[in-house]
C-alpha atoms as a PDB file:
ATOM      1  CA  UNK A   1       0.591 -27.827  -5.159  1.00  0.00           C
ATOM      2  CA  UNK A   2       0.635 -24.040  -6.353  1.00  0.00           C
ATOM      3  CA  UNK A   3       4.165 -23.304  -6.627  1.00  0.00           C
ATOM      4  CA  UNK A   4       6.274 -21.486  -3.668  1.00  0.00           C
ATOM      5  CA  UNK A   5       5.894 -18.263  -5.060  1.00  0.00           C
ATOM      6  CA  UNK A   6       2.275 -18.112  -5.401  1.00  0.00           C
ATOM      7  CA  UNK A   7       1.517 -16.257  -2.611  1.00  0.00           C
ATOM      8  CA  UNK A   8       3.463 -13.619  -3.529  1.00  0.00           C
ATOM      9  CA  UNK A   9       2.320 -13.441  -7.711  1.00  0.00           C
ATOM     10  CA  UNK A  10      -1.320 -13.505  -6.230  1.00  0.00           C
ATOM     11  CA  UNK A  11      -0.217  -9.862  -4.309  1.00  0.00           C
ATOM     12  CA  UNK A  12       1.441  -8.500  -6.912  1.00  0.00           C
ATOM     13  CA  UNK A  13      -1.567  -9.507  -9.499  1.00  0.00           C
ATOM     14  CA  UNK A  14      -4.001  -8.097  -6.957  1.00  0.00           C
ATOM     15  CA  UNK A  15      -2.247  -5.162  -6.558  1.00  0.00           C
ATOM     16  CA  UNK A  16      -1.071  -4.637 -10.118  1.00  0.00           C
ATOM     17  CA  UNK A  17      -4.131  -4.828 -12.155  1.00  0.00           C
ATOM     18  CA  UNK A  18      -6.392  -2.678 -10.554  1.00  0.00           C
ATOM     19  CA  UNK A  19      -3.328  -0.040 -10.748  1.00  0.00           C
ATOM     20  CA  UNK A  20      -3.145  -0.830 -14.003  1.00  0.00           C
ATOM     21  CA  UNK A  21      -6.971  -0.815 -15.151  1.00  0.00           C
ATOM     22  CA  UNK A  22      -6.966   2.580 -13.409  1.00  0.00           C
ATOM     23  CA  UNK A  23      -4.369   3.945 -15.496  1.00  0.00           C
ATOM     24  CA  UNK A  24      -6.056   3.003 -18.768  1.00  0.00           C
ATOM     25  CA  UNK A  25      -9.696   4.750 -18.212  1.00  0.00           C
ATOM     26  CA  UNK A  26      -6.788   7.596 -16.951  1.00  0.00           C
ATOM     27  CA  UNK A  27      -6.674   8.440 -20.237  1.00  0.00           C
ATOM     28  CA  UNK A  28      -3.463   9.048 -22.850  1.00  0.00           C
ATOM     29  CA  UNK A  29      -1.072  10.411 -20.853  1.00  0.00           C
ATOM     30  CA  UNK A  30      -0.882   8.120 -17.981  1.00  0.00           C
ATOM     31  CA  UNK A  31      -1.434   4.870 -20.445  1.00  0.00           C
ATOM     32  CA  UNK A  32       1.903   6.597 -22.450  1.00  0.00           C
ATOM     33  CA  UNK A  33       3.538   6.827 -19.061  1.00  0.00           C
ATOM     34  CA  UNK A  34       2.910   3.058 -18.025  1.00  0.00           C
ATOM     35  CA  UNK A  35       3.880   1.434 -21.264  1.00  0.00           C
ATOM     36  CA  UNK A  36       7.603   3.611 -21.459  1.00  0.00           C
ATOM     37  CA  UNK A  37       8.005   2.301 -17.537  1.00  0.00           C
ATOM     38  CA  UNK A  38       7.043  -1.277 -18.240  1.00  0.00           C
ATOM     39  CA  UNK A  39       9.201  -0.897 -21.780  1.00  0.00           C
ATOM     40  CA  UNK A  40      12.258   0.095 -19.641  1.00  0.00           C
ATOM     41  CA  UNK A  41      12.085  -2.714 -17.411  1.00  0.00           C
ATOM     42  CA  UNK A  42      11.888  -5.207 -19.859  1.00  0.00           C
ATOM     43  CA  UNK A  43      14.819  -3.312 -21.286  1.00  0.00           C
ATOM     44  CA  UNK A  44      16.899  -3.741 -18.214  1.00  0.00           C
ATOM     45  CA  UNK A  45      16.050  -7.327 -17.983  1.00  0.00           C
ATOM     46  CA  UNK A  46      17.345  -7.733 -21.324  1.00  0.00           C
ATOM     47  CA  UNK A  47      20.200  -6.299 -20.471  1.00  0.00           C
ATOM     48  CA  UNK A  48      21.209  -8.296 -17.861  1.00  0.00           C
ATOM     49  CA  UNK A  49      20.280 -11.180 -20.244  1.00  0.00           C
ATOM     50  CA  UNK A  50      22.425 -10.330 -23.256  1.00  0.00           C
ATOM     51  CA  UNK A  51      25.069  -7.999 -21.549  1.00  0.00           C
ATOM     52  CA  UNK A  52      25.505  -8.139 -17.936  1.00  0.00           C
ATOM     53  CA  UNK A  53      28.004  -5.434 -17.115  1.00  0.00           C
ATOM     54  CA  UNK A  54      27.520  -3.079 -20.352  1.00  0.00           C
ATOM     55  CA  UNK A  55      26.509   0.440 -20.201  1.00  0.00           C
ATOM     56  CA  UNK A  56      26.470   0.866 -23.708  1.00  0.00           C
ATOM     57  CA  UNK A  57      24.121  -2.168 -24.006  1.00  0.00           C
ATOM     58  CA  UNK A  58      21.799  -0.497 -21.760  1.00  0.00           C
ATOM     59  CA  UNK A  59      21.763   2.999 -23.365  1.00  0.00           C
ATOM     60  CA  UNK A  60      21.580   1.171 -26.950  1.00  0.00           C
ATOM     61  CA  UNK A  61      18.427  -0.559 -25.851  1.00  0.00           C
ATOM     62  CA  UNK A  62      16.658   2.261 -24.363  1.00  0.00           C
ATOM     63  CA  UNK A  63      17.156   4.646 -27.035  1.00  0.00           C
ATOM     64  CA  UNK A  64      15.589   2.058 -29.407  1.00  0.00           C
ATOM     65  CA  UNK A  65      12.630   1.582 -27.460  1.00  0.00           C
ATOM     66  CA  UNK A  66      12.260   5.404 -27.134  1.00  0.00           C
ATOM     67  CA  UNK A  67      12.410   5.854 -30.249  1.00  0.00           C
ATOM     68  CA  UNK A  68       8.980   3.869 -30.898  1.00  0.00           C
ATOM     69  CA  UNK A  69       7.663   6.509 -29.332  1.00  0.00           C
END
């Protein structure tokens, strides 16, 4: 009824957003930290998306979401 992987998205959710609500009231630095991380892993997903076996995908793509910062 819930899907095979539920067990395992219910973990990771109640793992992940306290981690992640602690990282906010953190402050700046740590809020900075966590969006670059979770901006590079999107980045490698979309990698593997668009360009499976490209280097020079994968630097393109992280140096323009560095440079939003």
């Amino acid at each position: 009824m819930l899907g095979a992987d539920f067990r395992r998205r219910a973990i990771t959710a109640l793992i992940g957003a306290p981690l992640v609500l602690a990282m906010i009231y953190a402050g700046l630095p740590t809020y900075v930290l966590l969006v670059i991380v979770t901006g590079l892993i999107c980045v490698t997903e979309l990698r593997k998306m668009i360009a499976p076996g490209s280097t020079l995908a994968l630097i393109t793509l992280a140096s323009v979401m560095l440079a939003c910062f």
